[in-house]
N, C-alpha and C. Protein backbone atom coordinates (compact mmCIF):
# COMPACT_ATOMS: atom_id res chain seq x y z
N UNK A 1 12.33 -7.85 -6.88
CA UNK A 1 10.93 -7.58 -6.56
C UNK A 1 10.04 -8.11 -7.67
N UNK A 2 9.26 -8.76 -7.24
CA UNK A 2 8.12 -9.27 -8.05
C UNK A 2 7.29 -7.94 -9.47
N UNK A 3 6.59 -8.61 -10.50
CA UNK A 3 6.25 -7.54 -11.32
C UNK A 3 4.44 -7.44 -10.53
N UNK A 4 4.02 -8.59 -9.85
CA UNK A 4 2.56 -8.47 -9.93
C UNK A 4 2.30 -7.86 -8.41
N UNK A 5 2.47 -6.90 -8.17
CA UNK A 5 2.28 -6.53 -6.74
C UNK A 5 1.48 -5.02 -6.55
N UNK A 6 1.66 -4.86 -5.35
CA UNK A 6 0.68 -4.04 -4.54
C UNK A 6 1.43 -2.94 -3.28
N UNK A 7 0.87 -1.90 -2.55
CA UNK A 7 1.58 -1.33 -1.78
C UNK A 7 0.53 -1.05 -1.01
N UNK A 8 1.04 -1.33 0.02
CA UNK A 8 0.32 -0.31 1.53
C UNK A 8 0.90 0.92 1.72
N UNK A 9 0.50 1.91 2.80
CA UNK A 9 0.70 3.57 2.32
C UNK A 9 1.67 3.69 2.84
N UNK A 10 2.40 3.30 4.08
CA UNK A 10 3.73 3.73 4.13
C UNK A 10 4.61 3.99 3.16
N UNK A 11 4.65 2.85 2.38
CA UNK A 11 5.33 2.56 1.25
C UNK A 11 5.66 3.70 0.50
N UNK A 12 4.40 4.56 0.17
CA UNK A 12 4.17 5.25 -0.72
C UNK A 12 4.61 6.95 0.39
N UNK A 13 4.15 6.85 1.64
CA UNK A 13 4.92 8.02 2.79
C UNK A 13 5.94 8.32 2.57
N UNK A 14 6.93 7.35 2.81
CA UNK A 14 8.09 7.12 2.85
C UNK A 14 8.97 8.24 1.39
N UNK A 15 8.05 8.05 0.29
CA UNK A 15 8.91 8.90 -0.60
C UNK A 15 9.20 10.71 -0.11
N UNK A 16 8.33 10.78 0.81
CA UNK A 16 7.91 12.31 1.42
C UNK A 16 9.08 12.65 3.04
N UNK A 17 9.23 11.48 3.12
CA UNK A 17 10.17 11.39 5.08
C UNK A 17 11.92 11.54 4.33
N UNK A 18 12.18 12.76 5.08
CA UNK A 18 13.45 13.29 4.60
C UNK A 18 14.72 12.95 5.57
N UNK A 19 13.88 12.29 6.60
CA UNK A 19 14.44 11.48 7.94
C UNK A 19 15.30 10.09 7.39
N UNK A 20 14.52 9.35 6.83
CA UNK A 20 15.14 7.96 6.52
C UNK A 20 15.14 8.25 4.97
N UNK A 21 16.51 8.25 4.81
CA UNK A 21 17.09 8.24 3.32
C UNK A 21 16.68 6.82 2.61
N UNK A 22 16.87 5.92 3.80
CA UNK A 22 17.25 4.37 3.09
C UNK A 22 16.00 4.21 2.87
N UNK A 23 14.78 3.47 3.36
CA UNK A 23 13.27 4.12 2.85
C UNK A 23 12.92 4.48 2.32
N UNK A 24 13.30 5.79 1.73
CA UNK A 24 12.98 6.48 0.80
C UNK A 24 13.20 5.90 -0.20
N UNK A 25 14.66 5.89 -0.65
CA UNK A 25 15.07 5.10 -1.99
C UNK A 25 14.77 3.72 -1.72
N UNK A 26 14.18 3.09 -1.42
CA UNK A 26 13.73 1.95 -1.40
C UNK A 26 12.47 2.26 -1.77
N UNK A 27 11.49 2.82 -1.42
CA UNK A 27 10.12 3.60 -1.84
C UNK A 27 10.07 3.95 -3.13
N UNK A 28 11.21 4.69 -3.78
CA UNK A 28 11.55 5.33 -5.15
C UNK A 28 11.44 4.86 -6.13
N UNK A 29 12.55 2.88 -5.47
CA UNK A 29 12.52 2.32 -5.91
C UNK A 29 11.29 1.39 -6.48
N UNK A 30 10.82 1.06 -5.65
CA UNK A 30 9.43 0.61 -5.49
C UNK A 30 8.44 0.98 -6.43
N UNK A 31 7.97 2.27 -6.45
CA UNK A 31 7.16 3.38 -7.18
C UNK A 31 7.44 3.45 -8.68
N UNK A 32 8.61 3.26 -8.94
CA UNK A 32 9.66 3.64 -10.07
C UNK A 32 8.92 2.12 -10.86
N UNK A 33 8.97 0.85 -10.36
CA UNK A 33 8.00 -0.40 -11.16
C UNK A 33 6.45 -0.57 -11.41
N UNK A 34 5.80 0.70 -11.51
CA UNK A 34 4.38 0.81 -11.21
C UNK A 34 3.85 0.23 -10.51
N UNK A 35 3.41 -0.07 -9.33
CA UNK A 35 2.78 -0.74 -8.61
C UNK A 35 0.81 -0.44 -8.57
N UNK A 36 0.64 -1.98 -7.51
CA UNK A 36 -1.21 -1.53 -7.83
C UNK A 36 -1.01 -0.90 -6.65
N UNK A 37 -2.25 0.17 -6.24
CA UNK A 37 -2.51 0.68 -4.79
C UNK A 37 -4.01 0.56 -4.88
N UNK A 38 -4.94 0.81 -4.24
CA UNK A 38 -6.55 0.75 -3.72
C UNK A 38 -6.67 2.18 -3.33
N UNK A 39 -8.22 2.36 -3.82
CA UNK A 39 -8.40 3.33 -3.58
C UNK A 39 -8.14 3.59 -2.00
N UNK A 40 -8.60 2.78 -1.14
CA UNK A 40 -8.14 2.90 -0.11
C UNK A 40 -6.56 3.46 0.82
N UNK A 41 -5.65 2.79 -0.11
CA UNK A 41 -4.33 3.87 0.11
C UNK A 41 -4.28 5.24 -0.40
N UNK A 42 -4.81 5.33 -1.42
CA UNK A 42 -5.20 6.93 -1.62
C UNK A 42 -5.74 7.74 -0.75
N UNK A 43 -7.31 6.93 -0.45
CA UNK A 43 -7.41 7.71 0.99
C UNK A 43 -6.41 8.18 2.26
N UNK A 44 -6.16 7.50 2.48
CA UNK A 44 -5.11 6.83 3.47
C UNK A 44 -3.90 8.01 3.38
N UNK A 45 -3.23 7.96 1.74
CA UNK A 45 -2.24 8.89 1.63
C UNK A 45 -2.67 9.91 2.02
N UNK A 46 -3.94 10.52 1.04
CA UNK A 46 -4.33 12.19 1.41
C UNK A 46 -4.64 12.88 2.79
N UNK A 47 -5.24 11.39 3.63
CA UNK A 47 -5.37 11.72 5.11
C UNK A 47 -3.67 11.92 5.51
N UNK A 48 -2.79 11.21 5.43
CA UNK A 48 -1.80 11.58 6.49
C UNK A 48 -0.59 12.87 6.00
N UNK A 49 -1.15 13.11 4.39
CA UNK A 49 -0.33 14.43 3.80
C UNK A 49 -0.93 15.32 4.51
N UNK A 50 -2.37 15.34 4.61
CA UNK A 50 -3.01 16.79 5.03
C UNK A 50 -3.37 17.09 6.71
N UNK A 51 -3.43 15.77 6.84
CA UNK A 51 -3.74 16.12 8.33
C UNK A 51 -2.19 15.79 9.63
N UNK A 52 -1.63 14.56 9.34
CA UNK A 52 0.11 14.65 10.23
C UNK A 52 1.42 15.57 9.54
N UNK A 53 1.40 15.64 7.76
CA UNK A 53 1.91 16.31 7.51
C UNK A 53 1.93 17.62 7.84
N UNK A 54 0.53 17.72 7.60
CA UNK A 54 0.08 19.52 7.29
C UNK A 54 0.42 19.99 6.78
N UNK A 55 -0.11 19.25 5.00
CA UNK A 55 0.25 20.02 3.67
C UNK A 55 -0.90 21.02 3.77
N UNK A 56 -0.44 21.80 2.81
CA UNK A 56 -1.99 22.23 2.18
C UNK A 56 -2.31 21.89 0.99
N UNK A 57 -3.28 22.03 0.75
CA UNK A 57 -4.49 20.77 0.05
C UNK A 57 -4.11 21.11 -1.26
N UNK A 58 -3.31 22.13 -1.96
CA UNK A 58 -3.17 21.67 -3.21
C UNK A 58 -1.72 20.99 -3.15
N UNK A 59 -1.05 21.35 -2.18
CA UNK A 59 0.33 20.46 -2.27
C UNK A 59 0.16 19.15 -2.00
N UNK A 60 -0.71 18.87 -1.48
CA UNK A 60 -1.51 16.90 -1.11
C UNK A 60 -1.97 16.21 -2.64
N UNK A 61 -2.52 17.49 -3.10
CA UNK A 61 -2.93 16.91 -4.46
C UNK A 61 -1.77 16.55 -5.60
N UNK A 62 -1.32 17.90 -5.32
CA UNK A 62 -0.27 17.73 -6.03
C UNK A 62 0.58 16.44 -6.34
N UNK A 63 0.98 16.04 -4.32
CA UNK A 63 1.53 15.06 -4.51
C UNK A 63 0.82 13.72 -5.37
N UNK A 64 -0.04 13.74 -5.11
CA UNK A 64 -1.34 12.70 -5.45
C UNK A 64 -0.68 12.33 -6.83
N UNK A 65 -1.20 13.13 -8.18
CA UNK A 65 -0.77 13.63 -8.46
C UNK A 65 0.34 12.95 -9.29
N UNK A 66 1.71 13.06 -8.32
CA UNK A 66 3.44 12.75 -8.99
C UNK A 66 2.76 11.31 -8.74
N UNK A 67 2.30 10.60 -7.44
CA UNK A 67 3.02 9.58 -7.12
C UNK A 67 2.09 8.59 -7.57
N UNK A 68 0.24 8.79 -7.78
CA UNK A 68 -0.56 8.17 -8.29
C UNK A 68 -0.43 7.86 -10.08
N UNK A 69 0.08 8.64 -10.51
CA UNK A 69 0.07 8.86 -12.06
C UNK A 69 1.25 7.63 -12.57
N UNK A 70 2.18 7.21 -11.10
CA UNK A 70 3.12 5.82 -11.55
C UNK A 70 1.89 4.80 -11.30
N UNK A 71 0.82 4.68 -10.73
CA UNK A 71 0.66 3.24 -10.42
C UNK A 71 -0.90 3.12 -11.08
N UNK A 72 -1.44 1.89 -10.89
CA UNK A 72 -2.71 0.92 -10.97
C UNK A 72 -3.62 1.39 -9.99
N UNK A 73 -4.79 2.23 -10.08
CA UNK A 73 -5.47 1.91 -8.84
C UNK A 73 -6.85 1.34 -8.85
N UNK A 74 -6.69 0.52 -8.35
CA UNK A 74 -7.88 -0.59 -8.01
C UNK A 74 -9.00 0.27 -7.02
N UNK A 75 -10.26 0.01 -7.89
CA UNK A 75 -10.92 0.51 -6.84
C UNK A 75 -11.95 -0.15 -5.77
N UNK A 76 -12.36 0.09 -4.81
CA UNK A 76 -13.15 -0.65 -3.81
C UNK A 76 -14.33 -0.67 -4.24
N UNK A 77 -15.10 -1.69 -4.13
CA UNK A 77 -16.22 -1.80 -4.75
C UNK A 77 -17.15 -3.13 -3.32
N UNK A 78 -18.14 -3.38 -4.07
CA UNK A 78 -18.83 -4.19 -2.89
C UNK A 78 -18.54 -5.37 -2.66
N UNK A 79 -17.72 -6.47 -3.83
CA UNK A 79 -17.16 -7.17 -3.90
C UNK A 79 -15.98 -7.36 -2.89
N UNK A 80 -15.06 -6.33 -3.47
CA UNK A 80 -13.86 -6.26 -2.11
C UNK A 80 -14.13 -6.13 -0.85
N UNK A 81 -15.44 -5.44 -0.50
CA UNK A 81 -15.91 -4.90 0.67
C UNK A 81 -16.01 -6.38 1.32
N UNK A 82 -17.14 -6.99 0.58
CA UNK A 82 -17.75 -8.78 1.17
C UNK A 82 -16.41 -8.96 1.81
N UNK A 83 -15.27 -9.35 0.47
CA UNK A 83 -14.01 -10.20 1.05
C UNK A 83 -13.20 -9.85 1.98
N UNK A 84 -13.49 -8.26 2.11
CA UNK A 84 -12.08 -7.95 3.48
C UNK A 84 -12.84 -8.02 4.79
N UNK A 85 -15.13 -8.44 4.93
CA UNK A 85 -15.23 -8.81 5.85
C UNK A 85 -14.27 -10.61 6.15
N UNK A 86 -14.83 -11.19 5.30
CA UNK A 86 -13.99 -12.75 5.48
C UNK A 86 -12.84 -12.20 5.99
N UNK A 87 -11.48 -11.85 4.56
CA UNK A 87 -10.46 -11.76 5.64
C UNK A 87 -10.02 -11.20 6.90
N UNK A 88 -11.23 -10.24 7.06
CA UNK A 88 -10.76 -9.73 8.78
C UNK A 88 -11.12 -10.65 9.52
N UNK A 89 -12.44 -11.21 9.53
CA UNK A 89 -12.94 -12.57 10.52
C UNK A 89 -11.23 -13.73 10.40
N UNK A 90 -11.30 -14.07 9.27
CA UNK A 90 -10.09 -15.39 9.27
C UNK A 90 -8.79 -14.78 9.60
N UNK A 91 -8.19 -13.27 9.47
CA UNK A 91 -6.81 -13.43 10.33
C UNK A 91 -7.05 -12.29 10.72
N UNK A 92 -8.10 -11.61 11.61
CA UNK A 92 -7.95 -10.65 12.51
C UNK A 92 -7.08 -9.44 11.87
N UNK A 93 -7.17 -8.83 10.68
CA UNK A 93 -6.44 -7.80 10.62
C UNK A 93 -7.18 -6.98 10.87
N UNK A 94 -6.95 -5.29 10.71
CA UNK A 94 -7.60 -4.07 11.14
C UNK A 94 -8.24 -3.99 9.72
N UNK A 95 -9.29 -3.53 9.87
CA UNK A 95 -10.34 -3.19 8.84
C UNK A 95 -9.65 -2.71 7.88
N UNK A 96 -8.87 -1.36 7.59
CA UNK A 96 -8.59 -0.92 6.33
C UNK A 96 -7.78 -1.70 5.91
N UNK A 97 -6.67 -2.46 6.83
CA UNK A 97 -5.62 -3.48 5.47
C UNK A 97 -6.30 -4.68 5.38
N UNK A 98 -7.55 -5.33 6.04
CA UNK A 98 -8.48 -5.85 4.95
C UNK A 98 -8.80 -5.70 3.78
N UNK A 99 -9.04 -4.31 3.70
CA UNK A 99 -9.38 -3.67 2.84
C UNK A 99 -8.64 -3.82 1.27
N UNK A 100 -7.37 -3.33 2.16
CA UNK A 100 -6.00 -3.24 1.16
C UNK A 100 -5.67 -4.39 0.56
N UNK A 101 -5.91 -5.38 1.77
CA UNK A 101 -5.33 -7.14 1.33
C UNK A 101 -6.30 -7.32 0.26
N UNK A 102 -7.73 -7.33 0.18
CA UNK A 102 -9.25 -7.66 -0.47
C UNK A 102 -8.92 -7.53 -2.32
N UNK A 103 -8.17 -5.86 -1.93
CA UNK A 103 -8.26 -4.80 -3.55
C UNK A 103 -6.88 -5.70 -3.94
N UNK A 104 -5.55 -6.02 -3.19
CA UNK A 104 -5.14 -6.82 -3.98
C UNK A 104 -4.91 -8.11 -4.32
N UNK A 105 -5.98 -8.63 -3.36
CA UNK A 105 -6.24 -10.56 -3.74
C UNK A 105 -6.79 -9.67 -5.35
N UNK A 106 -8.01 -9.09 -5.22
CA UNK A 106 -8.79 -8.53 -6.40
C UNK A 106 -8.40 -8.08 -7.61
N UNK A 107 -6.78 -7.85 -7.17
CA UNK A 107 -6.03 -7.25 -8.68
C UNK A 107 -5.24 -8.48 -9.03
N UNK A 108 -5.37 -9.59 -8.45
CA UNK A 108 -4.61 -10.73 -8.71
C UNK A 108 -3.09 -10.56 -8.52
N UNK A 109 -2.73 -9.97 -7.66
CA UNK A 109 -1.32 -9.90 -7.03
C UNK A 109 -0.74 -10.92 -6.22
N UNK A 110 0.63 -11.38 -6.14
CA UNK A 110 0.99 -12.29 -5.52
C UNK A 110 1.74 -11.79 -4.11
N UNK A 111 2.46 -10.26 -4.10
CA UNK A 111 3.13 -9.96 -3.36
C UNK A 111 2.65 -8.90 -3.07
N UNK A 112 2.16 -7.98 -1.67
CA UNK A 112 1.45 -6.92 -0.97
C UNK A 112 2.79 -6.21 -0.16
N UNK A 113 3.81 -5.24 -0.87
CA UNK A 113 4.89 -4.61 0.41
C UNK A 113 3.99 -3.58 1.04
N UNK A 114 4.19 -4.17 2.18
CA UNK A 114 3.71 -3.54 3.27
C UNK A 114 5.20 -3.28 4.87
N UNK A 115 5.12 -2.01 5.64
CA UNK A 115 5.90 -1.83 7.03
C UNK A 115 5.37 -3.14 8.28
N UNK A 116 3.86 -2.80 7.95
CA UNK A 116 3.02 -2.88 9.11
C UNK A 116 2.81 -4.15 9.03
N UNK A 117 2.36 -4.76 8.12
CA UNK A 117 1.98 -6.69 8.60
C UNK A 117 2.77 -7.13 8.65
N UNK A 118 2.51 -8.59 8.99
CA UNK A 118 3.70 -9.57 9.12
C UNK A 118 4.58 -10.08 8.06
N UNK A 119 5.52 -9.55 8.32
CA UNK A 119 6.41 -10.20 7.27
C UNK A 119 6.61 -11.62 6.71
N UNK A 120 6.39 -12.10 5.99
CA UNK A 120 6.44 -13.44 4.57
C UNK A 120 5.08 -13.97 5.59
N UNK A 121 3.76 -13.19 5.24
CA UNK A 121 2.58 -14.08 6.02
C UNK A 121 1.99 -14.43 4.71
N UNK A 122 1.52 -15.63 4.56
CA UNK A 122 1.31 -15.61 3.33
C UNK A 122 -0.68 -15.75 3.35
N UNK A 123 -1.54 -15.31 2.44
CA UNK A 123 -2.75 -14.89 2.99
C UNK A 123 -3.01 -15.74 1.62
N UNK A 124 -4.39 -16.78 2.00
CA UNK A 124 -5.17 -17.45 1.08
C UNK A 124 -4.11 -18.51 0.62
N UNK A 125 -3.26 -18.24 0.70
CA UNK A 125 -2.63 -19.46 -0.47
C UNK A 125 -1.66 -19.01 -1.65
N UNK A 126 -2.02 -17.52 -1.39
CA UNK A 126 -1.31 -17.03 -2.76
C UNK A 126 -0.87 -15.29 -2.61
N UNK A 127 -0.82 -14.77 -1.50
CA UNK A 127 -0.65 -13.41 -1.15
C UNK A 127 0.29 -13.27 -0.32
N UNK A 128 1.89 -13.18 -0.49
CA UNK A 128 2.60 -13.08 0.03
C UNK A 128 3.52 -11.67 0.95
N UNK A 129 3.15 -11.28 2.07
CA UNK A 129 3.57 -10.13 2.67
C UNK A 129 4.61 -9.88 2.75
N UNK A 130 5.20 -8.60 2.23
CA UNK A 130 7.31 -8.76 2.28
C UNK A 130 6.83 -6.99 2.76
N UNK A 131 8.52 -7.22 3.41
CA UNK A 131 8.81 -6.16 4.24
C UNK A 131 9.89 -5.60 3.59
N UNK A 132 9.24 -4.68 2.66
CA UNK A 132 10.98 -4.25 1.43
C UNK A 132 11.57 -3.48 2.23
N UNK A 133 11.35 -3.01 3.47
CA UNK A 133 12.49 -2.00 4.46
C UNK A 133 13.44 -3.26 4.85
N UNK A 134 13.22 -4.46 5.29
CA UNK A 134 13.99 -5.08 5.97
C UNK A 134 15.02 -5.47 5.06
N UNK A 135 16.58 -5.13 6.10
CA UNK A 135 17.66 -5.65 5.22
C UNK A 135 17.79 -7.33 5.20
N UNK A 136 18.21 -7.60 4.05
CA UNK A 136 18.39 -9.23 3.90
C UNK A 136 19.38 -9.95 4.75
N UNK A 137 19.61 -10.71 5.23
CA UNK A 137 20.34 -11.46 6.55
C UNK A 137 21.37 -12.04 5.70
């Protein structure tokens, strides 16, 4: 795994899902190299601890918390905002992983693990999408 990278929130879910072991420690793993996240995955996290989980709100923080205190967080600003309109116009993604893609063109990252986008899409020229769940062939 690359040192200059980034995470979308599954990524960061995944350490919490007691369902998929393999995920998890792959997540652990992940987390365990500091990674950047956006404020936007923060959001993102605290929405799906408190509202699909149904933590309660100091156990959300809590988590916040263990799993924020490993990483970088980049924050959204008006700058990123401009660029994740461009990149949603040029490849149609959904607004918030605009968002996500924007904060880490913005942290100068080369590699974004993400579940949800396309796997090895490579964005601008220099933002490469990997799917660290997928086993290697």
């Amino acid at each position: 795994m690359t040192t200059n990278f980034a995470l979308e929130t599954n990524v960061l879910l995944y350490l919490y899902d007691s369902s998929d072991q393999a995920k998890r420690h792959v997540s652990e793993s992940i987390i365990a190299l500091n990674p950047i996240i956006s404020t936007q995955v923060v959001s993102e996290f605290i929405n799906v601890t408190k509202r699909l989980m149904k933590l309660p709100k100091k156990e959300v923080l809590f988590k916040c918390n263990r799993v924020f205190d490993r990483c970088q967080i980049v924050s959204v600003d008006q700058d990123i905002l401009d660029h994740s309109y461009y990149i949603l116009k040029k490849y149609d993604f959904q607004i918030f992983d605009s968002i996500i893609i924007s904060s880490t063109l913005a942290a100068g990252c080369n590699t974004l693990y993400s579940e949800d986008l396309q796997h090895n899409q490579l964005i601008e020229g220099k933002l490469n999408i990997i799917n660290p769940f997928l086993q290697p062939q």
